[in-house]
Protein backbone atom coordinates (compact mmCIF):
# COMPACT_ATOMS: atom_id res chain seq x y z
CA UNK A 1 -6.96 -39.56 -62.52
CA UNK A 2 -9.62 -36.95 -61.35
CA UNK A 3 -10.84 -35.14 -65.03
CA UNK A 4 -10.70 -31.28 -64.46
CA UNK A 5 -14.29 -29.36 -65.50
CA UNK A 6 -14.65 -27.52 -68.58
CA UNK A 7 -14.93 -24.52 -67.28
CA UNK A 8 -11.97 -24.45 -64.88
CA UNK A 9 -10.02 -25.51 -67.95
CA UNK A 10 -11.37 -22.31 -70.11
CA UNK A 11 -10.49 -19.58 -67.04
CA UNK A 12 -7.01 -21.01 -67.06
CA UNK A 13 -6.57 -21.06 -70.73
CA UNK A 14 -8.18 -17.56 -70.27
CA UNK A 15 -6.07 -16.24 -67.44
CA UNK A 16 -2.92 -17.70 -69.36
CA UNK A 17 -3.70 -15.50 -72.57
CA UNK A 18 -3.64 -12.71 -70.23
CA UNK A 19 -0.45 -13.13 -68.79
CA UNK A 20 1.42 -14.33 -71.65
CA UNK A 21 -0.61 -11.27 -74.14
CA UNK A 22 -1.43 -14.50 -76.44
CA UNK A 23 -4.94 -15.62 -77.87
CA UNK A 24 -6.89 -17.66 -75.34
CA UNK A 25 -7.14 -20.28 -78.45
CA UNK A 26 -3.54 -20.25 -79.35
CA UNK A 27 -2.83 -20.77 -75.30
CA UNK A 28 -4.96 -23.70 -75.23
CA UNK A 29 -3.84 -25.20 -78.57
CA UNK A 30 -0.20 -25.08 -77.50
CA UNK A 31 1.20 -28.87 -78.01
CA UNK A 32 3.28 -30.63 -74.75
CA UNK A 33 6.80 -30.21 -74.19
CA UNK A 34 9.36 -32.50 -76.03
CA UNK A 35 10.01 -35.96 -74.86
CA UNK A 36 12.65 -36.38 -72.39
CA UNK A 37 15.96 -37.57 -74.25
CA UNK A 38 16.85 -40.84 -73.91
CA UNK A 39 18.34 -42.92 -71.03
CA UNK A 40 21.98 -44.08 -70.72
CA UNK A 41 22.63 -47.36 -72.29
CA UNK A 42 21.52 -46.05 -75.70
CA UNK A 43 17.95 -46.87 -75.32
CA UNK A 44 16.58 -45.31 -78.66
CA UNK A 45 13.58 -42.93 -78.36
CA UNK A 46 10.10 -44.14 -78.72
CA UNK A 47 8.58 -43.53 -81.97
CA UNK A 48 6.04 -40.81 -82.95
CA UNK A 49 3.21 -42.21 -83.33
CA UNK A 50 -0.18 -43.41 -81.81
CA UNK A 51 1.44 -43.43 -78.56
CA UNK A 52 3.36 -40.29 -78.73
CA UNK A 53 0.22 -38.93 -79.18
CA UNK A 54 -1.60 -40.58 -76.79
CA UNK A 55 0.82 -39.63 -73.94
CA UNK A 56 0.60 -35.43 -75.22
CA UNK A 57 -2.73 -35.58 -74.61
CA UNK A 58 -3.12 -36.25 -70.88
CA UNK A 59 -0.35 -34.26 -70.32
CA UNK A 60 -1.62 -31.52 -72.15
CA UNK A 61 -5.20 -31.56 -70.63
CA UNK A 62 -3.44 -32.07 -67.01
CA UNK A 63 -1.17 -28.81 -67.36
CA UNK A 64 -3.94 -26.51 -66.59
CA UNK A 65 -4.83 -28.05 -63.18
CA UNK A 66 -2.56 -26.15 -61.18
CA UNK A 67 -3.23 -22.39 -62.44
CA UNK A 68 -7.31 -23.65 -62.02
CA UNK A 69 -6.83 -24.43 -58.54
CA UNK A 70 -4.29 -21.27 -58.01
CA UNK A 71 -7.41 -19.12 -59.66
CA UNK A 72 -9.89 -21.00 -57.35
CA UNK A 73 -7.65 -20.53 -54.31
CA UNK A 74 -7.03 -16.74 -54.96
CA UNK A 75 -10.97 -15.89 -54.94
CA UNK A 76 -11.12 -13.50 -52.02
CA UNK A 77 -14.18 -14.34 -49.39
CA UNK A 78 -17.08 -11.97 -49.57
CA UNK A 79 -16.74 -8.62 -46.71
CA UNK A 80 -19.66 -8.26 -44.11
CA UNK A 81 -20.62 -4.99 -45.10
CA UNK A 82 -20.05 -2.34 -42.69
CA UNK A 83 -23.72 -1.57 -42.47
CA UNK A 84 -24.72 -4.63 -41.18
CA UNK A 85 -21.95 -4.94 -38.00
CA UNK A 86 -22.70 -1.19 -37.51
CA UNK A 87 -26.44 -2.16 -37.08
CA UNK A 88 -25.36 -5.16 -34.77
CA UNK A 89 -23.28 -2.52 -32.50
CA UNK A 90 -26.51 -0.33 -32.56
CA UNK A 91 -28.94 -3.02 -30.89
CA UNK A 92 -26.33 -4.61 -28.81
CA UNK A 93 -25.45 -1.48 -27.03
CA UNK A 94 -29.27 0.45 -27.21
CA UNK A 95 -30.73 1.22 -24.09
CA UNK A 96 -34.19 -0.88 -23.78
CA UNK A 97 -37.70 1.22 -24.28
CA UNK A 98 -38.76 -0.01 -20.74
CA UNK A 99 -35.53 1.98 -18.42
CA UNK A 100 -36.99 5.45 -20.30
CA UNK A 101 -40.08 6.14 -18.46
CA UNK A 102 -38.91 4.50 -14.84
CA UNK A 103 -35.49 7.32 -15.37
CA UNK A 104 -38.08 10.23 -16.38
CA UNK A 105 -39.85 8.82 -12.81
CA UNK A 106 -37.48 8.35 -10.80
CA UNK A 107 -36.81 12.22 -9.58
CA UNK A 108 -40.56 12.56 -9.06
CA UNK A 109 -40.51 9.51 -6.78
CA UNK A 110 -37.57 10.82 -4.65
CA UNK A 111 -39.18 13.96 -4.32
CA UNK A 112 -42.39 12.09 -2.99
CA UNK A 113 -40.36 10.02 -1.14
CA UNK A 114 -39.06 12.54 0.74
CA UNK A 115 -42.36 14.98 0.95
CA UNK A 116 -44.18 11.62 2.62
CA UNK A 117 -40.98 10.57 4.79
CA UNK A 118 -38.64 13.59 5.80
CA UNK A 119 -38.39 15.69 8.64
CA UNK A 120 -41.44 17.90 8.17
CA UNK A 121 -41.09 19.75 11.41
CA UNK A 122 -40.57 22.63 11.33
CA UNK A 123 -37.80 24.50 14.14
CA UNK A 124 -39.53 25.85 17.00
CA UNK A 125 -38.17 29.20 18.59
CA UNK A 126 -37.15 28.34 22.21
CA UNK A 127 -38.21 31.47 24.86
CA UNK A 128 -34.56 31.97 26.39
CA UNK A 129 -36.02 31.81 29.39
CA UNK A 130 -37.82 28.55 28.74
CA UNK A 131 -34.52 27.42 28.08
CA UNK A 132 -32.73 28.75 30.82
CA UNK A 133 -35.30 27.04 33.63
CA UNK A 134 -34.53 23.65 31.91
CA UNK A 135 -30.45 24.07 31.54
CA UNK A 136 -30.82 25.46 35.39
CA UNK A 137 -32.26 22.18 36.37
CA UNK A 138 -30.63 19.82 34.14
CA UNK A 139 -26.85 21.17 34.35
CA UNK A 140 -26.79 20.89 38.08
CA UNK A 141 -27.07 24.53 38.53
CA UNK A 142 -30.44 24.14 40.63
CA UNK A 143 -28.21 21.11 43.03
CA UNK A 144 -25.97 23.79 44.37
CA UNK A 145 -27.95 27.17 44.12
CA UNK A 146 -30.95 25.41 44.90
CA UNK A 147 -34.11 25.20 43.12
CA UNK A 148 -35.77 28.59 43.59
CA UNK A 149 -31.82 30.45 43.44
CA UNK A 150 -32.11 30.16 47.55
CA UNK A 151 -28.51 29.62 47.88
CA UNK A 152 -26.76 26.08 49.44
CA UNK A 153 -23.64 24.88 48.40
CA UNK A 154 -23.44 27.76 46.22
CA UNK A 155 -24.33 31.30 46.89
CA UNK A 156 -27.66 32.48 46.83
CA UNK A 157 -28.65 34.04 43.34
CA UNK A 158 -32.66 35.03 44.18
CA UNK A 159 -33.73 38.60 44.54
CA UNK A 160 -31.32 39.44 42.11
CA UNK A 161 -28.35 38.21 43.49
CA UNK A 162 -27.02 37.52 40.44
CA UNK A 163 -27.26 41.30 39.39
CA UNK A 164 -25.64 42.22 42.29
CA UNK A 165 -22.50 40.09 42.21
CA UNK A 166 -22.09 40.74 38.56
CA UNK A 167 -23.45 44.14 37.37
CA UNK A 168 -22.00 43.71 33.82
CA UNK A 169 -23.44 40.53 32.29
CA UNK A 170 -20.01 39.53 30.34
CA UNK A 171 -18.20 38.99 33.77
CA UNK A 172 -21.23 36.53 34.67
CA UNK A 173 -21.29 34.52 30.96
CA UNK A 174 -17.09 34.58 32.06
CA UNK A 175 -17.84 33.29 35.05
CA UNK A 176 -20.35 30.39 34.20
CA UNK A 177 -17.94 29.19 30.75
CA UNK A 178 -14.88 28.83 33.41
CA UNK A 179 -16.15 27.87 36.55
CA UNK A 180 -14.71 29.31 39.64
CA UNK A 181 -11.10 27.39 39.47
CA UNK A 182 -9.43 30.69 38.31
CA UNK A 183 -10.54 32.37 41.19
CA UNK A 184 -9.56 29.67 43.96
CA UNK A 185 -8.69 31.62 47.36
CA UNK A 186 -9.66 34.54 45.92
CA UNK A 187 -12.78 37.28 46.18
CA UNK A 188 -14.74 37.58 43.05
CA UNK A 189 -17.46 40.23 41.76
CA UNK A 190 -18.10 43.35 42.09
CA UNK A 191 -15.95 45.11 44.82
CA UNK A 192 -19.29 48.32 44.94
CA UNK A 193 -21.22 45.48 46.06
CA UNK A 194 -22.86 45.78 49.11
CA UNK A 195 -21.39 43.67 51.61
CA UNK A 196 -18.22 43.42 49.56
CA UNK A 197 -17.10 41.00 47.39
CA UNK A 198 -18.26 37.33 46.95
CA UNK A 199 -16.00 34.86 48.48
CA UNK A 200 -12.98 34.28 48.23
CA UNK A 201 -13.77 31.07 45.98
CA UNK A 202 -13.99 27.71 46.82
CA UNK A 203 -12.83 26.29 43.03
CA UNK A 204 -15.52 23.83 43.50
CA UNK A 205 -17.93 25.51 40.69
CA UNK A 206 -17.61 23.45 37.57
CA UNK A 207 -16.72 24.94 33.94
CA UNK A 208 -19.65 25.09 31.67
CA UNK A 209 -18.03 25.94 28.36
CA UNK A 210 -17.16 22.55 27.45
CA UNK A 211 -20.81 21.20 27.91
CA UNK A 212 -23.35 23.46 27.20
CA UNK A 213 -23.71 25.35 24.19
CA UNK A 214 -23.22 29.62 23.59
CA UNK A 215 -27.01 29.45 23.52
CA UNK A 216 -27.14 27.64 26.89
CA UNK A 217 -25.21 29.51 28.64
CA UNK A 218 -26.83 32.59 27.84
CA UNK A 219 -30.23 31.15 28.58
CA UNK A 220 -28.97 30.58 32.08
CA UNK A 221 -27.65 33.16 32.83
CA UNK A 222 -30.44 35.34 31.61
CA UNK A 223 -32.89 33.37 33.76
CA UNK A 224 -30.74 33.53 36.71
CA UNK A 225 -30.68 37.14 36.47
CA UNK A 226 -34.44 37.72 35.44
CA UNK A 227 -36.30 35.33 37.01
CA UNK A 228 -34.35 34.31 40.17
């Protein structure tokens, strides 16, 4: 049998008197329980003597193996303090020293970026009649009016022309943004004109509205008027 230290034997004793509101000597001095009573068969008891005595001794220095090991068992395991896992949060979750200084430079080098790689031209103001020569040649207006407003599939527009056929400059953007379909079969312009009215129109004059820009159209019809 495995002997039980010293000093697990004293706490139990110890814990015992506490319990029980006894003496921690008196608890340890208590003797064993009786001896079981005797079998059937009428078996007489065994003596007290030597090995009475004997036999109360192991059983008395066995009995306070069970509350040792209870006490031993019931010792709580020492709590991480709080400190210390608050710490390990803390570096697990701090931003490293090196991302600082690239965040604080970052803006400066999109701003750079940008300075050294952007659109640095600045927008040009276009002459209206600049732009109305090249929308006059490029639109197809030059293919049927010809190149110098000399007239060919179209009417003539040169020597103001233009002017002439539309006095008021809204009735010539009107014309240009819807073509001449609206007036198929029919005479267009200004009825003071001399010589009459223009036409009556062909339909064959394409709308402009759809493909060229307010600014366009104005150009062209300001160069037509001024310059043809």
């Amino acid at each position: 049998m495995t002997e039980v230290p010293e000093h697990l034997l004293r706490r139990a004793r110890e814990r015992r008197a506490a319990l029980t509101g006894g003496d921690a000597g008196e608890a340890g001095g208590t003797e064993a329980p009786a001896a079981p009573p005797a079998a059937e068969g009428g078996a007489a008891p065994a003596p007290a003597g030597e090995g009475a005595g004997a036999s109360a001794v192991p059983a008395r220095a066995a009995s306070p193996a069970p509350a040792a090991a209870a006490l031993v068992a019931q010792e709580p395991e020492p709590e991480v303090p709080a400190v210390y896992v608050a710490a390990a949060r803390a570096r697990s979750s701090r931003v490293p020293t090196w991302v600082v200084p690239v965040l604080a430079v970052l803006p400066v080098w999109g701003f750079l970026y940008l300075g050294a790689f952007g659109n640095r031209s600045k927008p040009q103001v276009v002459d209206p009649l600049v732009l109305g020569a090249q929308v006059y040649r490029s639109a197809g207006c030059s293919g049927c009016h010809g190149a110098s407003g000399e007239g060919g599939v179209g009417p003539a527009l040169q020597k103001g022309g233009a002017k002439l056929t539309f006095p008021n400059v809204d009735d010539q953007l009107s014309w240009v943004r819807t073509g001449s379909g609206p007036f198929t079969g029919k005479p267009y312009g200004d009825p003071n004109r001399p010589g009459g009215q223009r036409g009556p129109a062909k339909g064959i004059m394409p709308p402009f509205g759809s493909t060229l820009s307010d600014t366009q159209i104005r150009a062209v019809v300001k160069y037509e008027r001024e310059k043809l």
